[in-house]
C-alpha atoms as a PDB file:
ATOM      1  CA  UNK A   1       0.000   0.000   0.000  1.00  0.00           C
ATOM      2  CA  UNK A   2       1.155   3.522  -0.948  1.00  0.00           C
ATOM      3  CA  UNK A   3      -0.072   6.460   1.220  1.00  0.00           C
ATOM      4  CA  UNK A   4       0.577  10.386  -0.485  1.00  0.00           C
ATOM      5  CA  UNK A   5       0.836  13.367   2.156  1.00  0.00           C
ATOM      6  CA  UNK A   6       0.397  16.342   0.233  1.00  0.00           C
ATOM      7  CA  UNK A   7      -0.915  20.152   1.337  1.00  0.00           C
ATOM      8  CA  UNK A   8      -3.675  18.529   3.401  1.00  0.00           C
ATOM      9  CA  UNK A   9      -4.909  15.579   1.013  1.00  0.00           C
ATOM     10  CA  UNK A  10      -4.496  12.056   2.003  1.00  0.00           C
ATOM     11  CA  UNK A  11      -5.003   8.923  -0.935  1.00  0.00           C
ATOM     12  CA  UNK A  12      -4.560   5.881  -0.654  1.00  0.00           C
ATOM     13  CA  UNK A  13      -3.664   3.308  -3.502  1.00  0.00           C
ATOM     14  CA  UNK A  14      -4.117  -0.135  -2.506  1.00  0.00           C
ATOM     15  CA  UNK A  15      -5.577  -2.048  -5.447  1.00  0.00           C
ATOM     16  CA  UNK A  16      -8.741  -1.562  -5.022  1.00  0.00           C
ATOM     17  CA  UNK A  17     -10.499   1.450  -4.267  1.00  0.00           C
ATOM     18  CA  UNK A  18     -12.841   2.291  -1.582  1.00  0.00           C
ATOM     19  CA  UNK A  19     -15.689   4.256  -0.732  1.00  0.00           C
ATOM     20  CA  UNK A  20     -15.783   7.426   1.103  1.00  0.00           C
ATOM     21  CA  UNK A  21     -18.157   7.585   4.248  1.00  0.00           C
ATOM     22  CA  UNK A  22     -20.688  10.382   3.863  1.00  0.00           C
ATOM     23  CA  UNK A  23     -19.733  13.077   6.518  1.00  0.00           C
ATOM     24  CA  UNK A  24     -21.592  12.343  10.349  1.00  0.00           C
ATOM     25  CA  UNK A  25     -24.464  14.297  10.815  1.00  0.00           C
ATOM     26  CA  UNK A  26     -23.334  17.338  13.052  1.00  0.00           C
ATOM     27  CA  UNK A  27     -25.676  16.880  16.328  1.00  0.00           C
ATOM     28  CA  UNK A  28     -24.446  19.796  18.391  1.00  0.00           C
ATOM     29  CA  UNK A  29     -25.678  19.462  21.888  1.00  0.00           C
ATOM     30  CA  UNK A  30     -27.969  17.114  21.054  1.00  0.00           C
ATOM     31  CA  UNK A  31     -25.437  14.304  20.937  1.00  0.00           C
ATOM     32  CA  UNK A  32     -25.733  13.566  24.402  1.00  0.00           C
ATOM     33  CA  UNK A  33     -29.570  13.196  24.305  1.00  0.00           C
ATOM     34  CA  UNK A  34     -30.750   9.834  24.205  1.00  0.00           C
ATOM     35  CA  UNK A  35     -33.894  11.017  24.166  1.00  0.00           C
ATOM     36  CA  UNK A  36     -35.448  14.509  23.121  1.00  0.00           C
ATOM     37  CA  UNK A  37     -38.914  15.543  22.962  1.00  0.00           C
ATOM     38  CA  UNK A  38     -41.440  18.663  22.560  1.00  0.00           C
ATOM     39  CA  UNK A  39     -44.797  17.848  23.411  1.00  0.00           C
ATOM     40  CA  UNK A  40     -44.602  14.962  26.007  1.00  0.00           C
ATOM     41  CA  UNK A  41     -42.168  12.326  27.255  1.00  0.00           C
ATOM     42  CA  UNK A  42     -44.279   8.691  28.633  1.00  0.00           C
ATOM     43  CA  UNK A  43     -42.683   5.279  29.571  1.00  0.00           C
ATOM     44  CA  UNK A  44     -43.737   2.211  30.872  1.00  0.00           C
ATOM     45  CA  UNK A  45     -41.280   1.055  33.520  1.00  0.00           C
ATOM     46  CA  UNK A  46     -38.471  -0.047  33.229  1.00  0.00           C
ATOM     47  CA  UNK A  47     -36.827   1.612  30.857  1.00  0.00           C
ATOM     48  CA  UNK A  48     -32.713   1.424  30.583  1.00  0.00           C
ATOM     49  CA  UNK A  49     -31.924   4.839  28.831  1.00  0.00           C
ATOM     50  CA  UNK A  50     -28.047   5.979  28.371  1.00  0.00           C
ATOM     51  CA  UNK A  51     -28.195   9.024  28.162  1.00  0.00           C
ATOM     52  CA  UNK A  52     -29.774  12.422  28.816  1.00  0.00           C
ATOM     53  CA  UNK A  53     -33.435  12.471  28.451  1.00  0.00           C
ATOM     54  CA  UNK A  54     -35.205  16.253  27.734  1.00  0.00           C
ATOM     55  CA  UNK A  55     -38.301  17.795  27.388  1.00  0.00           C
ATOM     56  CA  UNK A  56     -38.642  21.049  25.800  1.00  0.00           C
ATOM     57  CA  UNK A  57     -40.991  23.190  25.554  1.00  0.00           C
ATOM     58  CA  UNK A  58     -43.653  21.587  27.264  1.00  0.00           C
ATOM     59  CA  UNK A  59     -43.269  21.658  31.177  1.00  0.00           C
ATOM     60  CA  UNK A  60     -40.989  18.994  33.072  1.00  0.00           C
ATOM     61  CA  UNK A  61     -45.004  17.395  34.497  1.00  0.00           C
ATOM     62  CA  UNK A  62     -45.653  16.161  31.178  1.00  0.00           C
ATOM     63  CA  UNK A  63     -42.323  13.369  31.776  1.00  0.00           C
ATOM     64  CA  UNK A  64     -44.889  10.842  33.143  1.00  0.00           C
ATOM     65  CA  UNK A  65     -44.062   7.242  33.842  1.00  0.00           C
ATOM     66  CA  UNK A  66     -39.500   7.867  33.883  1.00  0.00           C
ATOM     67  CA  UNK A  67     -38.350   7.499  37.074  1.00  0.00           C
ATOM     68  CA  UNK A  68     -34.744   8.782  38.001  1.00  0.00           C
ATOM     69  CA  UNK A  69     -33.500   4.760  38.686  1.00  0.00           C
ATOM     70  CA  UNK A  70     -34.129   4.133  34.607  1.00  0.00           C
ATOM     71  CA  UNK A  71     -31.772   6.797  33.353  1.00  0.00           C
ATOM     72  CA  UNK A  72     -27.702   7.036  33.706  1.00  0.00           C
ATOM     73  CA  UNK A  73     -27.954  10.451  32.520  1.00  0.00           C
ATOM     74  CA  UNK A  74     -29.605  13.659  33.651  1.00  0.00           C
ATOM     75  CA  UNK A  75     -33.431  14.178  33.063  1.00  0.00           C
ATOM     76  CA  UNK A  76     -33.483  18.051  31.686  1.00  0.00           C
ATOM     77  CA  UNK A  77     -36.849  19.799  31.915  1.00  0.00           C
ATOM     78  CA  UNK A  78     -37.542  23.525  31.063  1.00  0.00           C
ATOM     79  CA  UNK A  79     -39.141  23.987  34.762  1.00  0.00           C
ATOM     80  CA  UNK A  80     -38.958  22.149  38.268  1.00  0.00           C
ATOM     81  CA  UNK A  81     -42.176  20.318  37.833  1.00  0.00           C
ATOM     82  CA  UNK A  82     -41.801  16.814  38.142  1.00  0.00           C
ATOM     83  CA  UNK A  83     -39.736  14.495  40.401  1.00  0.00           C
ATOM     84  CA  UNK A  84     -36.976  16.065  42.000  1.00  0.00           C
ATOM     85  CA  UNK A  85     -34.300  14.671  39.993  1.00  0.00           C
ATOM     86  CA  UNK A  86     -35.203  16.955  37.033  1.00  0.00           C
ATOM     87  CA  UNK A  87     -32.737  19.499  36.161  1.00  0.00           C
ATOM     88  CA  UNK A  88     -34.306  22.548  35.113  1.00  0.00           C
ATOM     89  CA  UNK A  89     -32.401  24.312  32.015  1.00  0.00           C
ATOM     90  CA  UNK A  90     -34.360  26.132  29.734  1.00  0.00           C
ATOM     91  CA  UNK A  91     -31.349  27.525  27.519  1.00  0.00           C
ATOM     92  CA  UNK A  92     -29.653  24.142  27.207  1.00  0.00           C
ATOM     93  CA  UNK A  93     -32.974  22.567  25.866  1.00  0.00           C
ATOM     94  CA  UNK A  94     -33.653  25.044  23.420  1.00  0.00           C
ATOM     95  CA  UNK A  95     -29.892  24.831  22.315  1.00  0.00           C
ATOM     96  CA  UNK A  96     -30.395  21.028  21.861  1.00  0.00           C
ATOM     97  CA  UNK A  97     -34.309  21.120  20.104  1.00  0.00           C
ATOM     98  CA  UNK A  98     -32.895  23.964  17.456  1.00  0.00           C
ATOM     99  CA  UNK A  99     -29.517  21.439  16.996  1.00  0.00           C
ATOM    100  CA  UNK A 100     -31.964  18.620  16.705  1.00  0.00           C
ATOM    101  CA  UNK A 101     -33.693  20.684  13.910  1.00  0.00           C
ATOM    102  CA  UNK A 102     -30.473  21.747  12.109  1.00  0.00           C
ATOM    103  CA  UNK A 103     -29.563  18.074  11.973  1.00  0.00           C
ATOM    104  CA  UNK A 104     -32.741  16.786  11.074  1.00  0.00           C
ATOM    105  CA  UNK A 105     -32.744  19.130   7.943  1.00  0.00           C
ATOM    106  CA  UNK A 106     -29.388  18.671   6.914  1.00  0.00           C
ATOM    107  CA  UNK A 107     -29.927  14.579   6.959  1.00  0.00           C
ATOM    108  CA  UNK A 108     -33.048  14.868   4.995  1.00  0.00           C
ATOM    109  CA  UNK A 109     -31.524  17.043   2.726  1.00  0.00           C
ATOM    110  CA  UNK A 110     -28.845  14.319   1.597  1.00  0.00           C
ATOM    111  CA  UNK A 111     -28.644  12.560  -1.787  1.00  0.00           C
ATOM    112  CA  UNK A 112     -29.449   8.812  -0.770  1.00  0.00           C
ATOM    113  CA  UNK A 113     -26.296   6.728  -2.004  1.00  0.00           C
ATOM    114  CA  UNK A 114     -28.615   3.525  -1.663  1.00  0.00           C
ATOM    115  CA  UNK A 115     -32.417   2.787  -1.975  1.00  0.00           C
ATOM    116  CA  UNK A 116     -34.803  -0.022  -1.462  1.00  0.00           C
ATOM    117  CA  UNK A 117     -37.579  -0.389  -4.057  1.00  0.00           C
ATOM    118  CA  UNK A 118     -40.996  -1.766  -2.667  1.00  0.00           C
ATOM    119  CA  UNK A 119     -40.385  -5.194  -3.546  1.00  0.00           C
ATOM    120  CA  UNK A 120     -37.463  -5.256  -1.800  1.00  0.00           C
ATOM    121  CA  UNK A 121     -36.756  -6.819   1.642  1.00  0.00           C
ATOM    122  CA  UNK A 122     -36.488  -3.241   3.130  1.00  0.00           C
ATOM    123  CA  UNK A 123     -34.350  -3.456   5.786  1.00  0.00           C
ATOM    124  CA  UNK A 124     -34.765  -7.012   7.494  1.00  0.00           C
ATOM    125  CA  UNK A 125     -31.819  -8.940   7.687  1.00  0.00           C
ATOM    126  CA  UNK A 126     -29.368  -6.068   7.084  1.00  0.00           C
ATOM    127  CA  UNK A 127     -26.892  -4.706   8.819  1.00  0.00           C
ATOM    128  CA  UNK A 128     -26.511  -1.408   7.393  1.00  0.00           C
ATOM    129  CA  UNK A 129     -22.892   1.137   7.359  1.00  0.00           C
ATOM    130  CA  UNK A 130     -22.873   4.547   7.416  1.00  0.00           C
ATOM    131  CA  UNK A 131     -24.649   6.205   4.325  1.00  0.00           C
ATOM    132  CA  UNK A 132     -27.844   7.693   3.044  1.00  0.00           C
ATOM    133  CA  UNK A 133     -30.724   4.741   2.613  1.00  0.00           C
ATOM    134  CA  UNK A 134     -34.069   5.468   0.797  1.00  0.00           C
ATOM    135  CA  UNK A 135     -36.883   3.098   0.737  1.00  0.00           C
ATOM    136  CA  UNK A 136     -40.097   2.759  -1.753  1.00  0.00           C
ATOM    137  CA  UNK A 137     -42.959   2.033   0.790  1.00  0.00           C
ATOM    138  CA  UNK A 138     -44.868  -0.673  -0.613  1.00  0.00           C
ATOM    139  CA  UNK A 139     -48.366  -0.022  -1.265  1.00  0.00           C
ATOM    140  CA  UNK A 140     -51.176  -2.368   0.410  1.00  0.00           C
ATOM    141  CA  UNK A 141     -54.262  -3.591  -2.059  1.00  0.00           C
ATOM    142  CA  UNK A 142     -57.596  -1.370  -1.755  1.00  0.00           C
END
């Protein structure tokens, strides 16, 4: 294998080529969030989340059914309604929802590099890499 250093560019030539991976998807603050929510936040115990869990803009009371015990994480809420191991902080919740948004846009703006037609086995089975996927929905008889 042959490797070329040159003003910032790196190839490598090693008979056969490969693939670039697309570019991650830049989270922001929203990387830590396992989970991320507007409206409302409900579980049915247990739950093991890794990760912090967040509820923005709707008040911390409408996190119903979490308790503290199922997350290794903090529990962020925009107030201090709701069980006492809710962290209220507004400003890092709205910097996570409007990094969740950027995200979301930029992802669904992306050129799919593979798609699934409808006859296809979707995605059952596979164990897909890093990339764009696109799937035809298959449409169900009248």
């Amino acid at each position: 294998m042959v490797a070329l250093f040159s003003a910032g560019l790196l190839m490598t030539f090693a008979g056969s080529a490969q693939a670039a991976e697309p570019p991650t998807v830049p989270l922001g603050v929203a990387d830590s969030f396992a989970v991320l929510a507007g409206s409302e936040i409900s579980d049915v115990p247990t739950s093991d989340i890794i990760g912090a869990v967040g509820l923005s803009p709707a008040a911390g009371s409408k996190i119903t059914g979490l308790t503290c015990a199922e997350v290794i994480g903090t529990i962020y809420a925009v107030d201090a309604t709701g069980l006492p191991c809710f962290v209220p902080n507004a400003d890092l919740l709205t910097t996570a929802k409007d990094n969740l948004t950027t995200a979301y846009l930029e992802a669904a703006g992306r050129t799919p590099t593979t798609t699934y037609g409808a006859d296809d086995n979707q995605l059952g089975g596979k164990v897909l890499g890093p990339g764009v996927y696109s799937s035809v929905m298959r449409q169900l008889p009248t």
